[in-house]
C-alpha atoms as a PDB file:
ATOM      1  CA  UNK A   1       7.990 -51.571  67.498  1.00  0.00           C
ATOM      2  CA  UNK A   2      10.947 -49.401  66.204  1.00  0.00           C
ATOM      3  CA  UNK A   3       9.021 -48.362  63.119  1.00  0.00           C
ATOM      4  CA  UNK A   4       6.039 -47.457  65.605  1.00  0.00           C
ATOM      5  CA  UNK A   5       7.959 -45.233  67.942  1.00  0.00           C
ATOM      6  CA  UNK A   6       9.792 -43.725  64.595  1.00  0.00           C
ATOM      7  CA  UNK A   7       6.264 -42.667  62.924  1.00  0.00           C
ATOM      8  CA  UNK A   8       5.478 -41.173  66.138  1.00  0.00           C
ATOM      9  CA  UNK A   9       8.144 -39.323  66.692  1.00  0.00           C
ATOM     10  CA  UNK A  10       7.923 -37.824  63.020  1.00  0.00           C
ATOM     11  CA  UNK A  11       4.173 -37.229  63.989  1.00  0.00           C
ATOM     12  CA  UNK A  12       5.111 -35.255  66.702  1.00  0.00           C
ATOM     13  CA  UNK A  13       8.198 -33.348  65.011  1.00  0.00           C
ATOM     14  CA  UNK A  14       5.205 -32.684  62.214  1.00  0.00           C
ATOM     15  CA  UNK A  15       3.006 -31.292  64.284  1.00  0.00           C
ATOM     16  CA  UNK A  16       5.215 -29.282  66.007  1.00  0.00           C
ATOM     17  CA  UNK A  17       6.303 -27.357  63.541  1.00  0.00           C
ATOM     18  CA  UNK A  18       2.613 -26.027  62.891  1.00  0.00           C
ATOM     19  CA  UNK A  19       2.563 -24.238  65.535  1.00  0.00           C
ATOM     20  CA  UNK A  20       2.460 -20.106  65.207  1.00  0.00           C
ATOM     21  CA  UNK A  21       6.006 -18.641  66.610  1.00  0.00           C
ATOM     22  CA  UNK A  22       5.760 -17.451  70.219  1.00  0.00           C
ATOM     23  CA  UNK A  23       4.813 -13.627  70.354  1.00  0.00           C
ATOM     24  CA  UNK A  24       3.529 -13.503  66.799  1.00  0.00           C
ATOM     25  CA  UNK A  25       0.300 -11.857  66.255  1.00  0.00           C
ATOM     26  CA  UNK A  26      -1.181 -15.217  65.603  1.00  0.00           C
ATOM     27  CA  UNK A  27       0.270 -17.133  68.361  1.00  0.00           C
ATOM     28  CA  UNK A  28      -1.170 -13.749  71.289  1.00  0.00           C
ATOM     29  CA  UNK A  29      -4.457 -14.534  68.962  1.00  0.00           C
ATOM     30  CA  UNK A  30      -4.196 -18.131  69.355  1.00  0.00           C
ATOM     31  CA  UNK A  31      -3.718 -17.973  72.946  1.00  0.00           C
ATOM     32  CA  UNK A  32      -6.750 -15.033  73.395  1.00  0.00           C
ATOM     33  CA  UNK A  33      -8.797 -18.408  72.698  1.00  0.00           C
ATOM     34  CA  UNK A  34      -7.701 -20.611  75.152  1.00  0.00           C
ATOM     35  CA  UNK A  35      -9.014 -20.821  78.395  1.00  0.00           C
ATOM     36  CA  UNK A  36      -6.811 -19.125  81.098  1.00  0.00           C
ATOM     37  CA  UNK A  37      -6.713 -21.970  83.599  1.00  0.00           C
ATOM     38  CA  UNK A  38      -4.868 -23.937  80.721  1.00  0.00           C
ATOM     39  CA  UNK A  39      -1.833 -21.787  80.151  1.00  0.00           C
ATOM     40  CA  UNK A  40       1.679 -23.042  81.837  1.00  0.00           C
ATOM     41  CA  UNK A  41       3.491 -20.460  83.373  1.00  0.00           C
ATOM     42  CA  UNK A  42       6.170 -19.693  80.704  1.00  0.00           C
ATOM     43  CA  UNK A  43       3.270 -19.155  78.165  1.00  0.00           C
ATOM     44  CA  UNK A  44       1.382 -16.568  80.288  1.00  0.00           C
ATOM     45  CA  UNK A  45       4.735 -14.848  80.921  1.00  0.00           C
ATOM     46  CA  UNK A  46       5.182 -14.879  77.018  1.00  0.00           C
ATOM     47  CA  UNK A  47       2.113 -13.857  76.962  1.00  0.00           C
ATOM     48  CA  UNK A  48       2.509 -10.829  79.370  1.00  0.00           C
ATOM     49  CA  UNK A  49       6.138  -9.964  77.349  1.00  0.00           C
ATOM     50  CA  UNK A  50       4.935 -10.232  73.828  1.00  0.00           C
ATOM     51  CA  UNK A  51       0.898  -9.527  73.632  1.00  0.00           C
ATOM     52  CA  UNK A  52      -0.042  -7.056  76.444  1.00  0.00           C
ATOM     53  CA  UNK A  53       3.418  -5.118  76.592  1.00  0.00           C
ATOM     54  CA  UNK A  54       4.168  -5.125  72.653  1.00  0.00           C
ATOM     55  CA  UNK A  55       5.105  -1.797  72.003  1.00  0.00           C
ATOM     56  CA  UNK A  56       5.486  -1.750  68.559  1.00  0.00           C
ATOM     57  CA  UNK A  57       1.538  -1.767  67.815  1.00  0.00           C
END
């Protein structure tokens, strides 16, 4: 069970760490794909900070 819950864990830490940084350019594009009603509130504030008020486009 211990070995189980390890790999899973790793799994998770692996996976994890694929994921584009907030406010990149691939992260705003990332989230330009998924579907509004999906987004938790401290992504669509991220969202609002670092893809529709960027300012250095």
């Amino acid at each position: 069970m211990k070995k189980l819950s390890l790999a899973l864990l790793a799994s998770v830490v692996l996976l994890a760490g694929c994921a584009p940084e907030v406010g990149s350019k691939k992260w705003c594009e990332q989230m330009d794909t998924k579907a509004k009603g999906d987004w938790t509130a401290n992504e669509a504030k991220d969202y609002a900070k670092h893809c529709i008020l960027r300012s250095d486009d």
